[in-house]
C-alpha atoms as a PDB file:
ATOM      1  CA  UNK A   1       0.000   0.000   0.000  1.00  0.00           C
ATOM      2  CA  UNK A   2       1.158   3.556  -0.730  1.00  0.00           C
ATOM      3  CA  UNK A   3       2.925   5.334   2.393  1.00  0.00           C
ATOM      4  CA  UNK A   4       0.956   8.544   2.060  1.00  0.00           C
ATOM      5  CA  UNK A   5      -2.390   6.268   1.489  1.00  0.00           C
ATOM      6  CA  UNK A   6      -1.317   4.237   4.776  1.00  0.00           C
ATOM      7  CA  UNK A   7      -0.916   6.978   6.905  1.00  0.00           C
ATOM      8  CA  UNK A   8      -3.866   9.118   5.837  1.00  0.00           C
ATOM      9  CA  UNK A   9      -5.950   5.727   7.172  1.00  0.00           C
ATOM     10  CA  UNK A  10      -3.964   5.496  10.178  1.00  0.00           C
ATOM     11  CA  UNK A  11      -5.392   7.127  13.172  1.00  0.00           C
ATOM     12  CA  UNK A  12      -1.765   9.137  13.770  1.00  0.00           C
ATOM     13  CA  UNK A  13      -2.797  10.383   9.412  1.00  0.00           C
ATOM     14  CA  UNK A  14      -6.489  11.597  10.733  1.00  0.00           C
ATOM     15  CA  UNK A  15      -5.343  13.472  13.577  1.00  0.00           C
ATOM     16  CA  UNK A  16      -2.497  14.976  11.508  1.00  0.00           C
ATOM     17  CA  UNK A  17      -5.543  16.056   8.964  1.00  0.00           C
ATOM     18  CA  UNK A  18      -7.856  17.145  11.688  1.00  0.00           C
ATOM     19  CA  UNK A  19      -5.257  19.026  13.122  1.00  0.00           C
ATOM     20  CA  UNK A  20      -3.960  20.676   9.593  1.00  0.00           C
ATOM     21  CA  UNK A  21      -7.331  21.133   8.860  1.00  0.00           C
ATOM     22  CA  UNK A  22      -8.306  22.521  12.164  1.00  0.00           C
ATOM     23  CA  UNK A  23      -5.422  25.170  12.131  1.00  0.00           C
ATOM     24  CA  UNK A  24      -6.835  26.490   8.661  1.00  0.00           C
ATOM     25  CA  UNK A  25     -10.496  26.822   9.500  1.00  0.00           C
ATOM     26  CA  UNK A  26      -9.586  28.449  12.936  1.00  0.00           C
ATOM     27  CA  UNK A  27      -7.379  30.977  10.905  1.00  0.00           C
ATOM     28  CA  UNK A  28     -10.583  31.657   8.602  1.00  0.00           C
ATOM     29  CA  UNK A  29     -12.796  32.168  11.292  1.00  0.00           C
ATOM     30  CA  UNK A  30     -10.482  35.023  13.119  1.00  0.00           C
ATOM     31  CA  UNK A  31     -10.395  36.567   9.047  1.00  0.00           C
ATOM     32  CA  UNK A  32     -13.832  36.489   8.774  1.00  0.00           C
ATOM     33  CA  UNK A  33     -14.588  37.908  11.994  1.00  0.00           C
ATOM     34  CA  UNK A  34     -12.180  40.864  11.641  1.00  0.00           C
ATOM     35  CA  UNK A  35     -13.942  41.757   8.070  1.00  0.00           C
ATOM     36  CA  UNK A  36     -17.341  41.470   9.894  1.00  0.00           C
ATOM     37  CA  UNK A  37     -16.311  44.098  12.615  1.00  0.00           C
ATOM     38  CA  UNK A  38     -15.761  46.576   9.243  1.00  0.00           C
ATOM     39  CA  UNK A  39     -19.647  47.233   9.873  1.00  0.00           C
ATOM     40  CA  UNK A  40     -19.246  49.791  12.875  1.00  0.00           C
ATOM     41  CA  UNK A  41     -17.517  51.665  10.434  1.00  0.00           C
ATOM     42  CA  UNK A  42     -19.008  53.592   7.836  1.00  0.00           C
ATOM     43  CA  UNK A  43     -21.073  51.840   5.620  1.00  0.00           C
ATOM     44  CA  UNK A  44     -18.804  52.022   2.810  1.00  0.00           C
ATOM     45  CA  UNK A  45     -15.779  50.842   4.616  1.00  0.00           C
ATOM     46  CA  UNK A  46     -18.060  47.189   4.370  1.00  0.00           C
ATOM     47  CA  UNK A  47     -19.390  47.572   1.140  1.00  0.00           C
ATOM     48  CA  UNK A  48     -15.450  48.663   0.017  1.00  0.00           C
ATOM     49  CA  UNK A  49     -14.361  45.403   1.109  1.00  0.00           C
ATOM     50  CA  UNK A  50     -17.258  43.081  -0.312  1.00  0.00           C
ATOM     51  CA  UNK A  51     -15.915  44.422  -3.668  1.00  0.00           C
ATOM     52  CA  UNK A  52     -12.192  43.347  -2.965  1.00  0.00           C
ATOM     53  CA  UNK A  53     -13.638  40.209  -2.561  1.00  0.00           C
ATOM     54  CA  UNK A  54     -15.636  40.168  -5.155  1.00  0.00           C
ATOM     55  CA  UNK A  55     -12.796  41.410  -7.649  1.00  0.00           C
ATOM     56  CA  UNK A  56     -11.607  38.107  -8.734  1.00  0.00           C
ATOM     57  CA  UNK A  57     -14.187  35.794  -9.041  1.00  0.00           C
ATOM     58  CA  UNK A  58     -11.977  32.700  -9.850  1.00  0.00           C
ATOM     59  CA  UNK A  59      -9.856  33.937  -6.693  1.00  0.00           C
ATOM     60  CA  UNK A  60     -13.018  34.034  -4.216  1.00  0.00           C
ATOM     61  CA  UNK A  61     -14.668  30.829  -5.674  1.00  0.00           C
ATOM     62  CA  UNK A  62     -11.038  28.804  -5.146  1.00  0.00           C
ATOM     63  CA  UNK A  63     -11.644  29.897  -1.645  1.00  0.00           C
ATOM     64  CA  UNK A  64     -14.721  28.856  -0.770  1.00  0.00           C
ATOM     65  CA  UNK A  65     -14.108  25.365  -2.379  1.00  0.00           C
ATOM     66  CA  UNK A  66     -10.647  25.177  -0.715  1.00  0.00           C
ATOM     67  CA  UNK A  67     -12.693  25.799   2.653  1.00  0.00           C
ATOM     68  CA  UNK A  68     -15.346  23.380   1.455  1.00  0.00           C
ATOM     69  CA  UNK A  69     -12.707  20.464   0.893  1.00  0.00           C
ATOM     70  CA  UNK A  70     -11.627  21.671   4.100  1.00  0.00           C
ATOM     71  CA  UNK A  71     -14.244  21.261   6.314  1.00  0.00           C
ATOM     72  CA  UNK A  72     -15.099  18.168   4.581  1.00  0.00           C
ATOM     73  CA  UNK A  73     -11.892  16.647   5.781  1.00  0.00           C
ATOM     74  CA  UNK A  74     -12.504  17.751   8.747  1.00  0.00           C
ATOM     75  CA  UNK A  75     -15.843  16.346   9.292  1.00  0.00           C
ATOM     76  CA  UNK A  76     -14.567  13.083   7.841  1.00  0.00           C
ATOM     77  CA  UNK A  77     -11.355  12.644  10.057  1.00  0.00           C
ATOM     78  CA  UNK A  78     -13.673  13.493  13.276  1.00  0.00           C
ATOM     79  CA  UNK A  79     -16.184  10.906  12.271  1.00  0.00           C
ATOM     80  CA  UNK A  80     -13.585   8.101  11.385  1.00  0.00           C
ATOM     81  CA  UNK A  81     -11.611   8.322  14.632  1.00  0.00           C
ATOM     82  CA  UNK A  82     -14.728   8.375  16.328  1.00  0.00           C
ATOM     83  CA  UNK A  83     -16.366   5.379  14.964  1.00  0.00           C
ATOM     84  CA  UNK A  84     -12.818   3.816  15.604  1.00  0.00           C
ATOM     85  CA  UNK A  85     -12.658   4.308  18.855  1.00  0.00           C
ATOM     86  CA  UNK A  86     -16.463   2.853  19.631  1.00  0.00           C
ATOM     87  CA  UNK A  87     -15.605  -0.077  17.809  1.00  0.00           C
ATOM     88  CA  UNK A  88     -12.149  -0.348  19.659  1.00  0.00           C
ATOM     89  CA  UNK A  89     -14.532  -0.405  23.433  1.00  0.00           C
ATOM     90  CA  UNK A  90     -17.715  -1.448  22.125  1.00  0.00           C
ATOM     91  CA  UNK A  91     -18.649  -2.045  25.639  1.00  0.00           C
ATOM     92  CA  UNK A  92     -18.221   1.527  28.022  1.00  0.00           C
ATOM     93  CA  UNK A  93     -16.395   1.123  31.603  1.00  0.00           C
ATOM     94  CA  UNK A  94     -18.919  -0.078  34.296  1.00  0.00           C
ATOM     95  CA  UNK A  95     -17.684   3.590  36.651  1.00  0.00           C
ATOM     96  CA  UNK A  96     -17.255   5.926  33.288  1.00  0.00           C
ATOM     97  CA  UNK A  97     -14.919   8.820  34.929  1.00  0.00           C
ATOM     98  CA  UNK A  98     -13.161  11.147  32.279  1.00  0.00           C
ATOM     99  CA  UNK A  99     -10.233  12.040  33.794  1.00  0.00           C
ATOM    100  CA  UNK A 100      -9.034  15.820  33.135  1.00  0.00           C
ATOM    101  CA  UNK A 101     -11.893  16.020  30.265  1.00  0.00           C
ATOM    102  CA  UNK A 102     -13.574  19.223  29.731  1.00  0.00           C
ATOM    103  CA  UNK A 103     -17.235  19.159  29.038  1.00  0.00           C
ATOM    104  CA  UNK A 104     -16.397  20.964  26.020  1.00  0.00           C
ATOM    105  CA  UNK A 105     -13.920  17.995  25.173  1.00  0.00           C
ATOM    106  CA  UNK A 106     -16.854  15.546  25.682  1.00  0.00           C
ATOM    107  CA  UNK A 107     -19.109  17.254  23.366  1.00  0.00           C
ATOM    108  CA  UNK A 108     -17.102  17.787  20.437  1.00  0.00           C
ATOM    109  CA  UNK A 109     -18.784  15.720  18.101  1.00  0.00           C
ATOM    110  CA  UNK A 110     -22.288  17.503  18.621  1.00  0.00           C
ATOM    111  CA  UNK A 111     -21.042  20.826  19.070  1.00  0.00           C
ATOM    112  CA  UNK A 112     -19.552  20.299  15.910  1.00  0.00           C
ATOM    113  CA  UNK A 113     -22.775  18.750  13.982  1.00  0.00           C
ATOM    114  CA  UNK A 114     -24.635  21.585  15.491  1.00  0.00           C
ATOM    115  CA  UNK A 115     -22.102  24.016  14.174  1.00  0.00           C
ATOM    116  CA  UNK A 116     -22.062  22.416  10.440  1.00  0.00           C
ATOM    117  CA  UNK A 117     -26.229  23.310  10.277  1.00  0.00           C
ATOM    118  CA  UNK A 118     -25.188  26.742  11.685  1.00  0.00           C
ATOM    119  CA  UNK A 119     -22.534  27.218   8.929  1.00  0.00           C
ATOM    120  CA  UNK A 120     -25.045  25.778   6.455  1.00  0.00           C
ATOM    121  CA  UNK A 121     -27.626  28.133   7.075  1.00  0.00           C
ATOM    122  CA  UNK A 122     -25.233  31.200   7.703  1.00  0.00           C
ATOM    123  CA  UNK A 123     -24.128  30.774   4.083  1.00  0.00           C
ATOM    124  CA  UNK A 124     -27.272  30.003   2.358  1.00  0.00           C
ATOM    125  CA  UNK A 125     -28.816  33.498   4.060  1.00  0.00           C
ATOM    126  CA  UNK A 126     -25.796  35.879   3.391  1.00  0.00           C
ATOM    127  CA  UNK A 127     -23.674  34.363   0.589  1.00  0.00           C
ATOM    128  CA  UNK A 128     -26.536  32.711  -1.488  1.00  0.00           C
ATOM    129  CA  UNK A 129     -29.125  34.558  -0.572  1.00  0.00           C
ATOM    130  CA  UNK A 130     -31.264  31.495  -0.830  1.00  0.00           C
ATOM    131  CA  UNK A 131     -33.654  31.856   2.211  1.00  0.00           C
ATOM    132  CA  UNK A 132     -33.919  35.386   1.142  1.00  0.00           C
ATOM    133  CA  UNK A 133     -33.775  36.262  -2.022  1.00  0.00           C
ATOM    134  CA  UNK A 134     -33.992  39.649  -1.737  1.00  0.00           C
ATOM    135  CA  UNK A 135     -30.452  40.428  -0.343  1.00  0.00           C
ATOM    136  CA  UNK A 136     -28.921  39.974  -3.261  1.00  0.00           C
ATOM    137  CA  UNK A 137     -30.294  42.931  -5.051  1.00  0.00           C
ATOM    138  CA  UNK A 138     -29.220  45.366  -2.212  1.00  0.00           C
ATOM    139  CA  UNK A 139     -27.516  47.695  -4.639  1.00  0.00           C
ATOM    140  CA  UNK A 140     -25.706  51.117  -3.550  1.00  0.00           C
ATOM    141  CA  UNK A 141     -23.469  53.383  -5.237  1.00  0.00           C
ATOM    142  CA  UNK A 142     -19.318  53.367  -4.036  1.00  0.00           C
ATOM    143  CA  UNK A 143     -16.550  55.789  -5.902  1.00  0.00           C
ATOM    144  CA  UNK A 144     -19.762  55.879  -8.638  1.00  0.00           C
ATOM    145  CA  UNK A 145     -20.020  52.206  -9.307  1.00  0.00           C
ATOM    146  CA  UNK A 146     -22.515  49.923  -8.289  1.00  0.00           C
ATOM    147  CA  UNK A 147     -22.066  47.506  -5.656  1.00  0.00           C
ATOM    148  CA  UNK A 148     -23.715  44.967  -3.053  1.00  0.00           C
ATOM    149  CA  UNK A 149     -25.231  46.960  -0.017  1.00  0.00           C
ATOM    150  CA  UNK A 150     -23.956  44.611   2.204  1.00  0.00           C
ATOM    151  CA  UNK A 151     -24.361  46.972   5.756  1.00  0.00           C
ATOM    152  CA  UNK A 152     -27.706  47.214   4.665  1.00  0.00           C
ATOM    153  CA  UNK A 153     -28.342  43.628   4.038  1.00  0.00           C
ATOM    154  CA  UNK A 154     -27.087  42.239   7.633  1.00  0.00           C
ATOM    155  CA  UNK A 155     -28.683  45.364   9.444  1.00  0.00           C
ATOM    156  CA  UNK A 156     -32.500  43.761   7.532  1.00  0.00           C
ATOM    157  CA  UNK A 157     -30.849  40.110   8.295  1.00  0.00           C
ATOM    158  CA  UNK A 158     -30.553  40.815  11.960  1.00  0.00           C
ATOM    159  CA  UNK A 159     -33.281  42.735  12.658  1.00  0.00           C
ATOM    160  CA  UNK A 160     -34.978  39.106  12.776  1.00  0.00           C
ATOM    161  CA  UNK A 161     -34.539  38.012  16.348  1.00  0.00           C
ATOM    162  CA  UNK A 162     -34.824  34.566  15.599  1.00  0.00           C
ATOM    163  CA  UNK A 163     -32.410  35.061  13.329  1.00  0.00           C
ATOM    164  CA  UNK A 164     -30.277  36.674  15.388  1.00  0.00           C
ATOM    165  CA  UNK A 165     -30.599  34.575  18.414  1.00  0.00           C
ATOM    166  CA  UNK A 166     -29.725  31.309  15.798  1.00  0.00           C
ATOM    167  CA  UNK A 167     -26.577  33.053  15.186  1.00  0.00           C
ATOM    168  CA  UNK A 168     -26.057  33.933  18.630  1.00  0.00           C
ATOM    169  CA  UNK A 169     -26.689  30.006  19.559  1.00  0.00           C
ATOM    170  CA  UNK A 170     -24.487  28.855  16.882  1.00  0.00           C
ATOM    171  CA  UNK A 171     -21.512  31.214  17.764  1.00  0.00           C
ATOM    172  CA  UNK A 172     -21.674  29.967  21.111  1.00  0.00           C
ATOM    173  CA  UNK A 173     -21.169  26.668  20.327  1.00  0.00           C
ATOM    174  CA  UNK A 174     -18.518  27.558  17.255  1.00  0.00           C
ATOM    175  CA  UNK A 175     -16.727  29.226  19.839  1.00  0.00           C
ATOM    176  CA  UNK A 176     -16.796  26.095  22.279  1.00  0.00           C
ATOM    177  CA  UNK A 177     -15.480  23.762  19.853  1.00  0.00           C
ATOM    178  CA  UNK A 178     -12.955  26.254  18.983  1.00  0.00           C
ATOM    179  CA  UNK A 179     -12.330  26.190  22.953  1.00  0.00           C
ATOM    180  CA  UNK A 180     -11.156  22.659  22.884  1.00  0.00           C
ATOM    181  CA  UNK A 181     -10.226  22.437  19.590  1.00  0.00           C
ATOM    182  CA  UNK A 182      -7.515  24.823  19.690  1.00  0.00           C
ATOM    183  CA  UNK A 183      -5.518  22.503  22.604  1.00  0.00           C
ATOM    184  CA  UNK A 184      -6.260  19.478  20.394  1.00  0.00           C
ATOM    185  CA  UNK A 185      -4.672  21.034  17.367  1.00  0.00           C
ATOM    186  CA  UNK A 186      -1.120  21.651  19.362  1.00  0.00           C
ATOM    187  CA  UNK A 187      -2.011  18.217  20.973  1.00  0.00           C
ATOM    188  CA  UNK A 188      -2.775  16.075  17.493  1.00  0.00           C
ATOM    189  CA  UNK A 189       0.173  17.843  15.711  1.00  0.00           C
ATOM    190  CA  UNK A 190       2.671  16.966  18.839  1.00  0.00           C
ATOM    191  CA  UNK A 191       3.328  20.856  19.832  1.00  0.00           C
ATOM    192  CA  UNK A 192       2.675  20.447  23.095  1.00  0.00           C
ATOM    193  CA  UNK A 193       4.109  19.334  26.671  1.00  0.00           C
ATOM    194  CA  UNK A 194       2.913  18.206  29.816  1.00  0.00           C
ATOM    195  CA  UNK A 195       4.398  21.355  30.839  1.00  0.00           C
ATOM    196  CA  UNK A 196       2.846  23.458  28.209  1.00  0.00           C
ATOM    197  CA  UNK A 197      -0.728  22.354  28.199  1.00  0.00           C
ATOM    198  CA  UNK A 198      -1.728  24.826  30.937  1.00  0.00           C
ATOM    199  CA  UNK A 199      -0.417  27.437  28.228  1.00  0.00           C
ATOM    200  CA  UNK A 200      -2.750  26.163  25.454  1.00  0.00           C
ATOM    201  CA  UNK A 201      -5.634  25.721  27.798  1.00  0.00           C
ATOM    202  CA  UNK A 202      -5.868  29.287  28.074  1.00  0.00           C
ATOM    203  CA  UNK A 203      -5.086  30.417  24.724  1.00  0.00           C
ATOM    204  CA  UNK A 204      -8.083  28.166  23.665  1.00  0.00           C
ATOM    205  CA  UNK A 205     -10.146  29.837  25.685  1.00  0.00           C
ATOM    206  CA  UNK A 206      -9.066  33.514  25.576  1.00  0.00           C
ATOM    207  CA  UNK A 207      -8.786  33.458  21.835  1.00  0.00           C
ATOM    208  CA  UNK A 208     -12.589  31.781  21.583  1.00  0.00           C
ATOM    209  CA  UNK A 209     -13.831  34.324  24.187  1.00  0.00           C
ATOM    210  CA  UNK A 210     -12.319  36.914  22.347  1.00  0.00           C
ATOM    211  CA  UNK A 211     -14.160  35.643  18.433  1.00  0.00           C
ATOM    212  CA  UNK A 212     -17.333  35.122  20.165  1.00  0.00           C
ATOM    213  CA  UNK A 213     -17.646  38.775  21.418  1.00  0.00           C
ATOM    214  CA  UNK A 214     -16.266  39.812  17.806  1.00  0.00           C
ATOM    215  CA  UNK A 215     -19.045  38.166  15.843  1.00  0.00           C
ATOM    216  CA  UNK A 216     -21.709  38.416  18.416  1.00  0.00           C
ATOM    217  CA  UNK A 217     -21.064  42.203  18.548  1.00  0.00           C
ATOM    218  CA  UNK A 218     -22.786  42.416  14.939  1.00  0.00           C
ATOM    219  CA  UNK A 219     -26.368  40.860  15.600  1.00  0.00           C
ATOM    220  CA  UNK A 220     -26.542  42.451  18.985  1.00  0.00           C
ATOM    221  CA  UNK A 221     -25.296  45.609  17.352  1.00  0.00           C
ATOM    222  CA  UNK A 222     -28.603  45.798  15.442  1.00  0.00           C
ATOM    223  CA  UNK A 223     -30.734  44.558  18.055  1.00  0.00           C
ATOM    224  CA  UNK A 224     -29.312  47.409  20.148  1.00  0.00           C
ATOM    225  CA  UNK A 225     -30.057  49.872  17.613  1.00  0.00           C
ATOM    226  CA  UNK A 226     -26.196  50.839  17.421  1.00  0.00           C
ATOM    227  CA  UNK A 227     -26.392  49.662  13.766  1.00  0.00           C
ATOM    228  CA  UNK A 228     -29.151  51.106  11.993  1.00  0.00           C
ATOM    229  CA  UNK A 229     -30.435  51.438   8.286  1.00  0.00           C
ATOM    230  CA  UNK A 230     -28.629  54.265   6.322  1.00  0.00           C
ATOM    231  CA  UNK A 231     -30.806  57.523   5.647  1.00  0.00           C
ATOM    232  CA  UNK A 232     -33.118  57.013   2.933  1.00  0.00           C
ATOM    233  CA  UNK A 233     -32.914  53.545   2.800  1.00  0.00           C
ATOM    234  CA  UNK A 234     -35.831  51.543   0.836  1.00  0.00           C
ATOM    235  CA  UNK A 235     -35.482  48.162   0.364  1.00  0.00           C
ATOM    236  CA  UNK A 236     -36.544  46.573  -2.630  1.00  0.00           C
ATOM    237  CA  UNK A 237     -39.641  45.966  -3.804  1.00  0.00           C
ATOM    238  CA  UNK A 238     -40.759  42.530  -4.658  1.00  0.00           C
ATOM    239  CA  UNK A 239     -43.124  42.500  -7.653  1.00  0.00           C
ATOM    240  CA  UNK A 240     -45.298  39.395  -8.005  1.00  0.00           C
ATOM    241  CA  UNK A 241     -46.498  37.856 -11.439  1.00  0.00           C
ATOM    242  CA  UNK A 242     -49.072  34.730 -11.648  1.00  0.00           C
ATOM    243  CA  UNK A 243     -46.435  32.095 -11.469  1.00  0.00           C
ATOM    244  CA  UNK A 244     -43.568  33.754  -9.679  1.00  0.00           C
ATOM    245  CA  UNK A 245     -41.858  37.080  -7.901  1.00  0.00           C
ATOM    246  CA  UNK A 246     -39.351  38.596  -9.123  1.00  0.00           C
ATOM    247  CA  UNK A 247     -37.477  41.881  -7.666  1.00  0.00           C
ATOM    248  CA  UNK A 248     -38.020  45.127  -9.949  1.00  0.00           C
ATOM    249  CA  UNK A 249     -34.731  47.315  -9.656  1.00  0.00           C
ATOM    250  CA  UNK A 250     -36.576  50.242 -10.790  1.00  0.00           C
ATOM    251  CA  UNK A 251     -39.328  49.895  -8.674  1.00  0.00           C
ATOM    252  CA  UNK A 252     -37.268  49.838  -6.153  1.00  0.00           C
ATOM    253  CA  UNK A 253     -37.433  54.056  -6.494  1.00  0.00           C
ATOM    254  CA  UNK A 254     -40.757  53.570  -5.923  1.00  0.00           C
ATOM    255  CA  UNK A 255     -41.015  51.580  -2.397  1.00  0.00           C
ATOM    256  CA  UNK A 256     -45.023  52.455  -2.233  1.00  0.00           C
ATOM    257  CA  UNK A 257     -45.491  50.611  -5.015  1.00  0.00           C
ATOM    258  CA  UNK A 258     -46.105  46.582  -4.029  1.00  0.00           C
ATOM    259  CA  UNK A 259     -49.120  45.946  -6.642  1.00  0.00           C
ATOM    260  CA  UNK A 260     -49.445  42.672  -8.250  1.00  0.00           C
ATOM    261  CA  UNK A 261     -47.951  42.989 -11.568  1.00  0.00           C
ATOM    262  CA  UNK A 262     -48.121  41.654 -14.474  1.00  0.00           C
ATOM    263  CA  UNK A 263     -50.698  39.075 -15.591  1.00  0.00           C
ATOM    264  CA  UNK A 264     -49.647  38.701 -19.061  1.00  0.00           C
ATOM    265  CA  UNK A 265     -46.064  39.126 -18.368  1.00  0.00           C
ATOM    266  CA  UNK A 266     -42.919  37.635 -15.543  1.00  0.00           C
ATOM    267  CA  UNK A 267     -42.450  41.261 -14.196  1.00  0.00           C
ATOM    268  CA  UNK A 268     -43.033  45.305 -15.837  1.00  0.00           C
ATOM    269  CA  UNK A 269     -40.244  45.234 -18.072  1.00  0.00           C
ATOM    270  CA  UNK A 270     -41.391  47.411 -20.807  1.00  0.00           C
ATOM    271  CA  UNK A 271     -43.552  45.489 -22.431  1.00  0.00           C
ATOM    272  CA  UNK A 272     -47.042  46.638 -23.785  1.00  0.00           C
ATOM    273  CA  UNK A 273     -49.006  45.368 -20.301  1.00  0.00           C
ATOM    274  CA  UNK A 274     -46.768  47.964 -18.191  1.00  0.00           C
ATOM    275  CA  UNK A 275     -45.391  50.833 -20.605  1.00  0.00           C
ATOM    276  CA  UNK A 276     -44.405  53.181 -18.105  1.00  0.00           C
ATOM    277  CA  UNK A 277     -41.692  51.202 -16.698  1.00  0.00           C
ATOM    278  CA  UNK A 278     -39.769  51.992 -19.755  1.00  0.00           C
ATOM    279  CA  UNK A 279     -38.865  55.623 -18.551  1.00  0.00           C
ATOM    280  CA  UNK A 280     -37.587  54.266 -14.990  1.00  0.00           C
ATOM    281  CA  UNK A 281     -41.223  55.603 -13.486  1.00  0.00           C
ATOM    282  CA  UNK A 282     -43.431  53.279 -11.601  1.00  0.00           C
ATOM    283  CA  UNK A 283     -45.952  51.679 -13.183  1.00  0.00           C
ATOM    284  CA  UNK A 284     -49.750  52.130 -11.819  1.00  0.00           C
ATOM    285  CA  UNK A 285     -51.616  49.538 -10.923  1.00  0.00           C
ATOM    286  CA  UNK A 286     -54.227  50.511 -13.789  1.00  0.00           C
ATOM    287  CA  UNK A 287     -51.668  49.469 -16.325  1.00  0.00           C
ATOM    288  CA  UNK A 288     -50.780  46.135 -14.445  1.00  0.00           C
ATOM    289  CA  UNK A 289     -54.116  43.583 -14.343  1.00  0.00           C
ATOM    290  CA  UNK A 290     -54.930  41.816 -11.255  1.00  0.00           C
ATOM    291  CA  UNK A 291     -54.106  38.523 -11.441  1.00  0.00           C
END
């Protein structure tokens, strides 16, 4: 069997790749949550660097699918050493008592499934705008190009309190896996000492401590009304058709007008049913049939 193929199955390989793997998300997390804190800024000073992101498409998307792969391995070496070590003591001790375990080290593999639908969600309501559509046509104007209103966006995300306390929940429990996780990752990549593991103890928790307050700071930010929409705001308007809803960017001038349009057509584009939306005005609802 190939070396590299023998050790990857080993259980010394899936600590190594927990631990690698481990060391990278933890870094992402402390990236992401410095670019969140941006938001007590100005507004543009977030919106400014949503665009850097956004510059280099093939850049960002290598990225996210190098953190995918990731946090795949991740999930994968947790679940295989687990498994392994069941089937190693199928049968617990009769007088089960962890010695120098954390309860954080005891409930790393549900803190960490709980933590996966929290990441799941987070990304399909800010990144893919899939449980709200809407967010991705927050538009505003930076050195007089268009770009994603991203303040705006997470101020209208977290003004949902069960949104917000979700987030809140699933921080909290990031931030205890991180806890533990960070003395593993000296631990599973043979860093540390008997002498040192005071040392890393602490820096687990004073470096989780110090993430959760950085991202929780956000939704309680706009809970707290320290984060607020930006003067004359509208959001956009959703304009509904017979078979779907669609967002109108030029409606969007318009934030009065919500009516049910069109019957012939997907959305007031121009087209004979709604003329005026041709000149940027806002069509009335005489020109757009009820459904």
């Amino acid at each position: 069997m190939n070396p590299i193929v023998r050790l990857i199955n080993s259980s010394l390989g899936k600590k190594y790749i927990m631990g690698i793997t481990g060391a990278a998300l933890y870094g992402f997390v402390i990236i992401h949550t410095l670019g969140n804190l941006q938001i007590f800024l100005p507004p543009e000073a977030i919106n400014a660097y949503g665009k850097l992101l956004k510059a280099s498409p093939e850049i960002l998307w290598g990225f996210r699918f190098g953190l995918l792969g990731m946090g795949l391995l991740h999930v994968w070496a947790a679940v295989t050493l687990t498994l392994a070590n069941k089937l190693a003591r199928p049968v617990d001790y009769l007088d089960k008592k962890p010695l120098k375990a954390t309860f954080a080290s005891r409930t790393m593999a549900l803190s960490g499934i709980i933590v996966a639908v929290f990441v799941v969600y987070h990304i399909l309501h800010f990144t893919a705008h899939i449980t709200h559509p809407e967010f991705a046509h927050y538009k505003t104007e930076l050195d007089g190009q268009e770009v994603h209103d991203i303040y705006n966006m997470v101020v209208t995300g977290f003004q949902n309190r069960a949104v917000s306390g979700f987030y809140l929940l699933g921080v909290g429990l990031l931030c205890f896996h991180l806890s533990h996780g960070i003395q593993s990752l000296f631990q599973s990549l043979g860093l540390v000492t008997e002498g040192y593991r005071s040392w890393t103890t602490m820096l687990g928790k004073v470096t989780a401590t110090a993430i959760f307050i950085g991202m929780a700071a956000v939704p309680l930010g706009v809970m707290g009304g320290v984060l607020k929409h930006t003067l004359g705001f509208h959001p956009p308007v959703v304009v509904k058709s017979a078979s779907s809803c669609s967002i109108s960017k030029k409606a969007s001038a318009c934030p009065a007008q919500q009516s049910e349009c069109c019957s012939e057509t997907k959305e007031c584009d121009g087209t004979k049913d709604c003329p005026s939306m041709k000149d940027n005005s806002c069509p009335s609802t005489k020109t757009c049939p009820a459904k």
